[in-house]
N, C-alpha and C. Protein backbone atom coordinates (compact mmCIF):
# COMPACT_ATOMS: atom_id res chain seq x y z
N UNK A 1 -1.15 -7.07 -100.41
CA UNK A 1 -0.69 -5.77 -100.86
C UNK A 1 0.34 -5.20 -99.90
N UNK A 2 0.06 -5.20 -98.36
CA UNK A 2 0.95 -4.99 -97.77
C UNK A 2 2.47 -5.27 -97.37
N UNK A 3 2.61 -6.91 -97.80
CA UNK A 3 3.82 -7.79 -98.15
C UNK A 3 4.29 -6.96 -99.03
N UNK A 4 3.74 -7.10 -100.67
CA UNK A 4 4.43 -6.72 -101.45
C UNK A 4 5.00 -4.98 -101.27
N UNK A 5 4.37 -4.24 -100.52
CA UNK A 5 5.17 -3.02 -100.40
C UNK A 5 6.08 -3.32 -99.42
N UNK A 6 5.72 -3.86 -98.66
CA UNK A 6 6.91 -3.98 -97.42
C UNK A 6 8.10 -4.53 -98.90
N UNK A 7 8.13 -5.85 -99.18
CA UNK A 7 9.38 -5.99 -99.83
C UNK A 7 10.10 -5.21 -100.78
N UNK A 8 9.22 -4.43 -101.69
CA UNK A 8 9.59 -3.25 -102.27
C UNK A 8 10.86 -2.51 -101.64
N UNK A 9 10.12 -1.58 -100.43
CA UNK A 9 11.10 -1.03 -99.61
C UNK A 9 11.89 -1.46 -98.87
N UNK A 10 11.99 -2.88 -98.49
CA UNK A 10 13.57 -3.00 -98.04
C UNK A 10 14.02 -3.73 -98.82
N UNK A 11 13.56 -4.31 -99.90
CA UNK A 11 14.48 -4.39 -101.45
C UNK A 11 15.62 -3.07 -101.64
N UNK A 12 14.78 -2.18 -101.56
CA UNK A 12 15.68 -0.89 -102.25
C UNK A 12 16.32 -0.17 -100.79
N UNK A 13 16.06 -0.26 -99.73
CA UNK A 13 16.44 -0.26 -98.46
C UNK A 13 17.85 -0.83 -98.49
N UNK A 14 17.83 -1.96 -98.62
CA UNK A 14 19.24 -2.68 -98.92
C UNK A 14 20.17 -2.64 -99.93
N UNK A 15 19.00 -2.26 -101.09
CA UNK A 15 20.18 -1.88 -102.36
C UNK A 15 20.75 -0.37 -102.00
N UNK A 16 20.36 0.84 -101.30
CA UNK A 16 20.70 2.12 -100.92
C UNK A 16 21.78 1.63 -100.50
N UNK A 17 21.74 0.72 -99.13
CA UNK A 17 22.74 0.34 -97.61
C UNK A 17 24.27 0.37 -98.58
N UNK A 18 23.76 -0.89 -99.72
CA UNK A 18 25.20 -1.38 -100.61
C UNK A 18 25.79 -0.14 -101.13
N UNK A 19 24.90 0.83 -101.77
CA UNK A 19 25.65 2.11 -102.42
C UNK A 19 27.18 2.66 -101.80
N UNK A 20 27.68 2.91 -102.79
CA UNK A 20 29.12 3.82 -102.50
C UNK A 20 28.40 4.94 -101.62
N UNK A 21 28.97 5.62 -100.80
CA UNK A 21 28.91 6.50 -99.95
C UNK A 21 29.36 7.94 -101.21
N UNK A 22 28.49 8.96 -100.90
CA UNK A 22 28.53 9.81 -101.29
C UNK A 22 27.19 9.88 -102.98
N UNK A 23 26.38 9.08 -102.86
CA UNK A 23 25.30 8.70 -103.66
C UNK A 23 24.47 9.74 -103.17
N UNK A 24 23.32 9.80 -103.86
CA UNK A 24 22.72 10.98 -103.30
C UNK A 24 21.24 10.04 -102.86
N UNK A 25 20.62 8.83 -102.85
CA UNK A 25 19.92 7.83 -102.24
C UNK A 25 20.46 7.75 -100.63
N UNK A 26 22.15 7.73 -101.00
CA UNK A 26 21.85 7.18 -99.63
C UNK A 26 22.83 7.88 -98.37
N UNK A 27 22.75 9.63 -98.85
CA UNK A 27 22.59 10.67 -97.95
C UNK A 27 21.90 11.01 -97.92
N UNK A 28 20.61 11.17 -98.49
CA UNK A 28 19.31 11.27 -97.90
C UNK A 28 18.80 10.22 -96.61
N UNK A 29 19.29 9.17 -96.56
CA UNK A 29 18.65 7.99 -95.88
C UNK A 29 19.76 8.71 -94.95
N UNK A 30 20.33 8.79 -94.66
CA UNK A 30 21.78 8.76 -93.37
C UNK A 30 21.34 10.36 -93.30
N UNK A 31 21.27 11.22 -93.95
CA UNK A 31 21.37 12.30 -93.55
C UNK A 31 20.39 12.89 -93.03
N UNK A 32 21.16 14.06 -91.33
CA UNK A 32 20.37 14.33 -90.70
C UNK A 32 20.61 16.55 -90.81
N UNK A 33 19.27 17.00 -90.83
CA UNK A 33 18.92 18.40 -90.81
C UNK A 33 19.89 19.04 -89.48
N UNK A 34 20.50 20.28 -90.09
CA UNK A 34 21.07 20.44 -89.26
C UNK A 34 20.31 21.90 -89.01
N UNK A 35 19.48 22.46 -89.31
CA UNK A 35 18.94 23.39 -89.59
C UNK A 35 16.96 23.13 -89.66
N UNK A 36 16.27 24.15 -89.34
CA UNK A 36 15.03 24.01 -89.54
C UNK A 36 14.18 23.36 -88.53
N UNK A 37 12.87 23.23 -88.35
CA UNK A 37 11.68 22.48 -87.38
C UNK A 37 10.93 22.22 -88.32
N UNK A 38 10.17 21.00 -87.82
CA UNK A 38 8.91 20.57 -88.30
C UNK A 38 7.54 21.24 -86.60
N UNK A 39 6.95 21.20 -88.03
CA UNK A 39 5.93 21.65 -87.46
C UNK A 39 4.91 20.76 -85.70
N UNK A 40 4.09 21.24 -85.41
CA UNK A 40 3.64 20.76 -83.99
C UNK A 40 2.85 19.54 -84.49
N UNK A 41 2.32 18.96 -83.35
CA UNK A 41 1.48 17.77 -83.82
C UNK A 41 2.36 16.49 -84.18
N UNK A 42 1.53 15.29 -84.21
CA UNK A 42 2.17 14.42 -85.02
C UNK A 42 2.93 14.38 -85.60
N UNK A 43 4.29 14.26 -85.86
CA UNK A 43 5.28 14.15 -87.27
C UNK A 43 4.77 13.40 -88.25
N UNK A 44 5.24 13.96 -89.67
CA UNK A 44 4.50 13.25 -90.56
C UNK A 44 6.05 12.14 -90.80
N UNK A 45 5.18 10.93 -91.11
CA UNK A 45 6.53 9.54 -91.25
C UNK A 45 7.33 9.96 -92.60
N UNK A 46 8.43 10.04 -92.24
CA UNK A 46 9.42 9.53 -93.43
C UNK A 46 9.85 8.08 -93.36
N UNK A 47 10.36 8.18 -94.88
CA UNK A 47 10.36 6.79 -95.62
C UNK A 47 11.26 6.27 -94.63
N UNK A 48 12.62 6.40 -93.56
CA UNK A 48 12.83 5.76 -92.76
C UNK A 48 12.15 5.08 -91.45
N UNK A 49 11.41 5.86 -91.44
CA UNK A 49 10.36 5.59 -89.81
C UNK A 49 9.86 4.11 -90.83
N UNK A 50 9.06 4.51 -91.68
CA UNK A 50 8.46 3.63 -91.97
C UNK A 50 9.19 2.01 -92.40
N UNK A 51 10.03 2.19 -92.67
CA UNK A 51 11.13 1.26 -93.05
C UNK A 51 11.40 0.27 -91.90
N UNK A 52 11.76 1.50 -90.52
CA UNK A 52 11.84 0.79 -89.23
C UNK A 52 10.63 -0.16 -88.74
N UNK A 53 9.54 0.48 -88.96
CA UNK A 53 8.33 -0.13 -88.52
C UNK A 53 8.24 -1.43 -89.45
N UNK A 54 8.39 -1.77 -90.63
CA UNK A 54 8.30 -3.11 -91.13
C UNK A 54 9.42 -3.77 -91.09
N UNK A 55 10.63 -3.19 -90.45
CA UNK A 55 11.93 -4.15 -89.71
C UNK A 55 10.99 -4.90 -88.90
N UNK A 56 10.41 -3.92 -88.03
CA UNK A 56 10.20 -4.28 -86.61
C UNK A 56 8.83 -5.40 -86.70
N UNK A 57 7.93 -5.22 -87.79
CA UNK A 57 6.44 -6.21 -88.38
C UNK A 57 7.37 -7.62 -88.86
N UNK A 58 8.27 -7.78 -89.29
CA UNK A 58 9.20 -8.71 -89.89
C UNK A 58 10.25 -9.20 -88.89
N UNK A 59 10.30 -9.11 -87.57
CA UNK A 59 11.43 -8.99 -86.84
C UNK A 59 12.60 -9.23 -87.07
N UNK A 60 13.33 -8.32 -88.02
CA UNK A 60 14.54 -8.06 -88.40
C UNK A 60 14.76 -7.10 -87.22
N UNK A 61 16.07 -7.31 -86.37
CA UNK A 61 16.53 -6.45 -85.77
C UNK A 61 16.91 -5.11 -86.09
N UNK A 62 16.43 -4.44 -86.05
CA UNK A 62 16.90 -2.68 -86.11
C UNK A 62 17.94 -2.05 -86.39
N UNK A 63 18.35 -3.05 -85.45
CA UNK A 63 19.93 -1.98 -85.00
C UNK A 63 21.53 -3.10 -85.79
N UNK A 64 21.26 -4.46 -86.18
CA UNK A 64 21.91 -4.88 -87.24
C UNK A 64 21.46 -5.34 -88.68
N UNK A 65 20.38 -4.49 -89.40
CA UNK A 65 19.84 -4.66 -90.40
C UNK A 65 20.93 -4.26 -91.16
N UNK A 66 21.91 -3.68 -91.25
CA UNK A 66 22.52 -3.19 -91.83
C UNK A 66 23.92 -3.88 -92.45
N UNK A 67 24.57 -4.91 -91.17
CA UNK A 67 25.67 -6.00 -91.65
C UNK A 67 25.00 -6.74 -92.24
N UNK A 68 23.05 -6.95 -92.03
CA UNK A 68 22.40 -8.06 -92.70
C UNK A 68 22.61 -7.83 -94.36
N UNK A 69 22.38 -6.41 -94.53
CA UNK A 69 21.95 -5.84 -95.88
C UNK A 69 23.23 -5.83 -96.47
N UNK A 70 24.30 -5.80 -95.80
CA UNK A 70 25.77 -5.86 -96.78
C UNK A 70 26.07 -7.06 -97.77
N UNK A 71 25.24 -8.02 -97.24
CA UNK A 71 25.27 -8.71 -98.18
C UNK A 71 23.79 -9.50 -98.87
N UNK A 72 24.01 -9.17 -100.22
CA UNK A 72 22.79 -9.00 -101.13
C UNK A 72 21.96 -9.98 -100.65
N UNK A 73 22.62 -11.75 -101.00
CA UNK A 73 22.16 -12.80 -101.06
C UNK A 73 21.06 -13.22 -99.91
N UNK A 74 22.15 -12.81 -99.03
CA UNK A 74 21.78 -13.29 -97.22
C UNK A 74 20.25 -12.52 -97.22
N UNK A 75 20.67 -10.86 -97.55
CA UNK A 75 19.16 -9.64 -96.94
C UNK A 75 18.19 -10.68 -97.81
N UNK A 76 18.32 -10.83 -99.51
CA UNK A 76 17.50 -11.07 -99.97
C UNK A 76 16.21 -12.57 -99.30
N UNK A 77 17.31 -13.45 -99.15
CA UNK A 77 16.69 -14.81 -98.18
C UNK A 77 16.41 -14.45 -97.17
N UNK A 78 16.63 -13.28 -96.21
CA UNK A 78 15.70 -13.29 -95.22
C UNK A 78 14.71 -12.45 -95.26
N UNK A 79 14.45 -12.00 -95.95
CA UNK A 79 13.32 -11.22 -96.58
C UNK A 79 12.30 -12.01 -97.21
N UNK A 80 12.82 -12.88 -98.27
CA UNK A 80 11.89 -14.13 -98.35
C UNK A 80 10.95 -14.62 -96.85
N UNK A 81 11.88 -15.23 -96.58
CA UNK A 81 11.48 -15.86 -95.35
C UNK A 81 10.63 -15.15 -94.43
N UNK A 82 10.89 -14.09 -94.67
CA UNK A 82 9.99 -12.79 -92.82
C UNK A 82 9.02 -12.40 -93.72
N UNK A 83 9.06 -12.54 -94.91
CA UNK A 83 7.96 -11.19 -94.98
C UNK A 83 7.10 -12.76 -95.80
N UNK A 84 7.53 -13.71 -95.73
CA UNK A 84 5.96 -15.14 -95.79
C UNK A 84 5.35 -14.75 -94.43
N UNK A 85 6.14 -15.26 -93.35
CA UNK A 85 5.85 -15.32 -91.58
C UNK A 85 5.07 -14.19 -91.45
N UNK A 86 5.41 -12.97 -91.72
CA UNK A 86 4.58 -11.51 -92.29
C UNK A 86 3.43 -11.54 -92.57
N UNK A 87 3.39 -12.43 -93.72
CA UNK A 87 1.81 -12.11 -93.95
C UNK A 87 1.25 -13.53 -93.70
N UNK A 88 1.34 -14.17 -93.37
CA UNK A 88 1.08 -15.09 -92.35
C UNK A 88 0.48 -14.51 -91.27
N UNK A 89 1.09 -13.61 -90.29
CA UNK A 89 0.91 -13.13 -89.05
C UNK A 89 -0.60 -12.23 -89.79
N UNK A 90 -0.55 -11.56 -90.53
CA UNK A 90 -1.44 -11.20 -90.81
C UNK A 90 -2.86 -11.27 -91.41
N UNK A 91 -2.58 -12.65 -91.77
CA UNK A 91 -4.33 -13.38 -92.39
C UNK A 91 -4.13 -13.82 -90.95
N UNK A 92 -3.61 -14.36 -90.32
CA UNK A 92 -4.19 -14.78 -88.38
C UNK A 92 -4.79 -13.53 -88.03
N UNK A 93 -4.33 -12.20 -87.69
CA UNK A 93 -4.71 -11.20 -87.13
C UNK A 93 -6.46 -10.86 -88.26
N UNK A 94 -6.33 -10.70 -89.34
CA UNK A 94 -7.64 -10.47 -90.19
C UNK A 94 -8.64 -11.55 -89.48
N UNK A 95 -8.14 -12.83 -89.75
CA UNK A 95 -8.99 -13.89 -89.36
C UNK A 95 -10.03 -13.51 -88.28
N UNK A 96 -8.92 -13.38 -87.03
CA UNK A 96 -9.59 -12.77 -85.67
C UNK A 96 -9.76 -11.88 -85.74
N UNK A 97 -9.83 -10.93 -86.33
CA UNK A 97 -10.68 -9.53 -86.49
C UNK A 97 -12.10 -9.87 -86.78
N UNK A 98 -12.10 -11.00 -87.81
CA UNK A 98 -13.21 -11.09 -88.24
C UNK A 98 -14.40 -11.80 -87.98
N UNK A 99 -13.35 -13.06 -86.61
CA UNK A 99 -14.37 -13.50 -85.61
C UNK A 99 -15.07 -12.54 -84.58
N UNK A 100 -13.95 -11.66 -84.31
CA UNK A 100 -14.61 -11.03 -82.93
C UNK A 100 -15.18 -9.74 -83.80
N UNK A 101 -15.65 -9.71 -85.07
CA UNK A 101 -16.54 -8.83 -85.71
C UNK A 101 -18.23 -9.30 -85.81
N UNK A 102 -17.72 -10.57 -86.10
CA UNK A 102 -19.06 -11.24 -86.56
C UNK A 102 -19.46 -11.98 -84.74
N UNK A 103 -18.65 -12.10 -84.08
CA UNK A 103 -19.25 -12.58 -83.03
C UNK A 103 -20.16 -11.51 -82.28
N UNK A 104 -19.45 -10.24 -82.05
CA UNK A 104 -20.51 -9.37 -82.33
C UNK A 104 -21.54 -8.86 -82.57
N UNK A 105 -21.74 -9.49 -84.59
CA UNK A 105 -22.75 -9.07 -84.69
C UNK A 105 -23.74 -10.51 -84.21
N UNK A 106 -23.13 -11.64 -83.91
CA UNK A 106 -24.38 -12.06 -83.62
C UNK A 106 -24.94 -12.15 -82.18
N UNK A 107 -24.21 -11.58 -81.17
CA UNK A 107 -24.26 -11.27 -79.64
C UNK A 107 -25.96 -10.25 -80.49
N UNK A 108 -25.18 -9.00 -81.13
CA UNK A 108 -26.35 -8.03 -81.54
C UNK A 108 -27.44 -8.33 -82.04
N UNK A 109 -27.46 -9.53 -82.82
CA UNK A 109 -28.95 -9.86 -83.28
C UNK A 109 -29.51 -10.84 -82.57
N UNK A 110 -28.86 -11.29 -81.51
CA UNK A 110 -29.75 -12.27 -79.98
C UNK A 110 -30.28 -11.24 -79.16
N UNK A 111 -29.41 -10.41 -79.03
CA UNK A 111 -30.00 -9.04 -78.00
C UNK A 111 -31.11 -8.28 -78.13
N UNK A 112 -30.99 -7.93 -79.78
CA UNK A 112 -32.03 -7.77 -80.75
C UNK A 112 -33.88 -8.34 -80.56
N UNK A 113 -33.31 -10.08 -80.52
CA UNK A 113 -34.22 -10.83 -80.41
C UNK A 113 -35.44 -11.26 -79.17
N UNK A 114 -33.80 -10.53 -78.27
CA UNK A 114 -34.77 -11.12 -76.91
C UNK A 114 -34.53 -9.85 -76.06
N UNK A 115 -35.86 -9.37 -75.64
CA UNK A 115 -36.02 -8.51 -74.88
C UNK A 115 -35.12 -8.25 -73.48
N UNK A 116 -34.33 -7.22 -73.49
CA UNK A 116 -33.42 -7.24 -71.82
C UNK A 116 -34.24 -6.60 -70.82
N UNK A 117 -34.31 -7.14 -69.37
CA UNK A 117 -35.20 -6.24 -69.03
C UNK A 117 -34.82 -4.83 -68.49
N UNK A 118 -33.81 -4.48 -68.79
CA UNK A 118 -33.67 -2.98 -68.57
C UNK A 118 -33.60 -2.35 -69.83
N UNK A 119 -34.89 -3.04 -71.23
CA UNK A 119 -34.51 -2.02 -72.08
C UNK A 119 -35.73 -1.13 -72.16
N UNK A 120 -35.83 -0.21 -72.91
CA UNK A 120 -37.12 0.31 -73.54
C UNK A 120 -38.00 -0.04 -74.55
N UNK A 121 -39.07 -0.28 -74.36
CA UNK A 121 -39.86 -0.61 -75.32
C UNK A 121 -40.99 0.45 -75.26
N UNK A 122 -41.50 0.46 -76.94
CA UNK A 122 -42.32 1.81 -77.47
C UNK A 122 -43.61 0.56 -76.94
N UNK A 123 -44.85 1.81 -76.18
CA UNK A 123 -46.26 0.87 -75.77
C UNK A 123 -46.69 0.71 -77.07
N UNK A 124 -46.87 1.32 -78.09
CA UNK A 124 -47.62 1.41 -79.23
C UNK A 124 -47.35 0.26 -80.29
N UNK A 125 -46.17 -0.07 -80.79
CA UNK A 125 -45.15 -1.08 -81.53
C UNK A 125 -44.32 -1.94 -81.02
N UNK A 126 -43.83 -2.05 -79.31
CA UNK A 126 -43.03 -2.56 -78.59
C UNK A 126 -41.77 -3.18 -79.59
N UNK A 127 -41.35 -1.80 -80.28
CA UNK A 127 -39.85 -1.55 -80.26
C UNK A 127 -39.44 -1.62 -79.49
N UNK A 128 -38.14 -2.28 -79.62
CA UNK A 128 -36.94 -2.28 -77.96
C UNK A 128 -35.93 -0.83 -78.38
N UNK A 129 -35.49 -0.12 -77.71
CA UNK A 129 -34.40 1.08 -78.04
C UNK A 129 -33.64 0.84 -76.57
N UNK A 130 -32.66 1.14 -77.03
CA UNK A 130 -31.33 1.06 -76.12
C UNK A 130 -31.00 2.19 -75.26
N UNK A 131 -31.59 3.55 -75.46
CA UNK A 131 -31.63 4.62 -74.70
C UNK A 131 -32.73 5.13 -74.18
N UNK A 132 -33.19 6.38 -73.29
CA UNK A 132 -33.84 6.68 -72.84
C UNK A 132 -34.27 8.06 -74.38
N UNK A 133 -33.54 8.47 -74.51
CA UNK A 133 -33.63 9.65 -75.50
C UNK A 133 -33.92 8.96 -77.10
N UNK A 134 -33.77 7.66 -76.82
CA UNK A 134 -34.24 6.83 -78.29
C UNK A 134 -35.82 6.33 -78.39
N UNK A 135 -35.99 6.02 -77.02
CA UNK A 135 -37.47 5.52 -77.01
C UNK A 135 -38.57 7.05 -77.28
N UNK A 136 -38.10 8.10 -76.49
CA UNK A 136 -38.69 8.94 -76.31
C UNK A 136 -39.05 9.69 -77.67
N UNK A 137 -37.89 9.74 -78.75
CA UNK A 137 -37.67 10.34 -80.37
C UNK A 137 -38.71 9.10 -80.91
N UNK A 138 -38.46 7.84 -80.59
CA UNK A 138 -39.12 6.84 -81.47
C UNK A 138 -41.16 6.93 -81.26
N UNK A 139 -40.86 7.33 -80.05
CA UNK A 139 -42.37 7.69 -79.81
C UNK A 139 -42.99 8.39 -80.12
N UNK A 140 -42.35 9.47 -80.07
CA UNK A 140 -42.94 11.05 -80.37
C UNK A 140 -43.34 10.57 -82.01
N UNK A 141 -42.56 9.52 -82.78
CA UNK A 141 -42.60 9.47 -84.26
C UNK A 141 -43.93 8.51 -84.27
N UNK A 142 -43.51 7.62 -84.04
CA UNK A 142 -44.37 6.37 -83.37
C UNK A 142 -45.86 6.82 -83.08
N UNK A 143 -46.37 7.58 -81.90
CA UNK A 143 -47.64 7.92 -81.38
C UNK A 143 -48.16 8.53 -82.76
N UNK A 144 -47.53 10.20 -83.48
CA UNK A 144 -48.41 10.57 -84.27
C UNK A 144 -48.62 9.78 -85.57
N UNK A 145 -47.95 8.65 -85.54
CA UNK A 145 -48.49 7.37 -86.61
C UNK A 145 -49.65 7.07 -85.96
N UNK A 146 -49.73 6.92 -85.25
CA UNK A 146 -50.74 6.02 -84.59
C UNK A 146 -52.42 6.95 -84.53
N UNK A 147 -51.79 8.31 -84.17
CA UNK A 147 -52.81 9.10 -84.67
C UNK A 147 -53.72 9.48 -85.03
N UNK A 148 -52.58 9.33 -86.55
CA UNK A 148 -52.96 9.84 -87.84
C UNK A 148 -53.43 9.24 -88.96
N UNK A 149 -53.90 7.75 -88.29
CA UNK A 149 -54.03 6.58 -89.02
C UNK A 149 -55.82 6.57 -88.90
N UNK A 150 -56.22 6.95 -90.36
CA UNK A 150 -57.74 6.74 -90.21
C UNK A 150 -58.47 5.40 -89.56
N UNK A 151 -59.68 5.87 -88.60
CA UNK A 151 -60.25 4.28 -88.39
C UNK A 151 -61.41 4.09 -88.93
């Protein structure tokens, strides 16, 4: 999903670039406020920021995307080409997200398994809890089970 928007926008990124000058596409893209503030905080992205940022995910240079885009054929083939490598780069990055997710969880369910000795355990159920303020809540729950349990 992300490919296909990236190519979207510098599809039409490049078809703007080609426009006759004086289009109203592509004085918006070139044109800068000469008047007014944005507000504090974060700026919110315009469609150029964002444009830049999938130059820069695609490593198309920045600063000559533009002799690239003059001509249709050329932008179009390298756009092919970067934005495969693109999402390429990106089932690698998912991939390893998803090792060092699941490696994780199974570090968590050995830890789980085997008692550390600096953890807490409830006397009553020898639950393990990971805090001092967890054993103590689990007990307080824990004991009046224990209770309240007819013998």
């Amino acid at each position: 999903m992300y490919t296909l928007l990236r190519q979207r926008r510098l599809r039409w990124l490049g078809h703007v670039r080609r426009m006759d000058d004086g289009r109203l596409p592509k004085d918006l893209l070139y044109g800068v406020l000469k008047s007014g503030h944005r507000d504090h905080g974060r700026p919110v992205l315009r469609y150029k920021d964002v444009c830049k940022r999938d130059l820069k995910a695609l490593n198309i240079d920045e600063t000559s995307w533009e002799n690239l885009a003059d001509d249709r054929d050329e932008w179009r083939a390298t756009l092919h080409t970067q934005l495969k490598v693109g999402e390429e780069d990106l089932k690698e990055k998912a991939a390893e997200k998803r090792e060092i997710r699941k490696a994780k969880e199974q570090n968590k369910t050995q830890t789980e398994s085997t008692p550390l000795p600096n953890s807490l355990q409830c006397e009553h159920c020898e639950r393990i809890c990971g805090s001092r303020i967890g054993i103590f809540s689990h007990q307080r729950r824990c004991s009046s089970r224990v209770e309240n349990t007819p013998t």
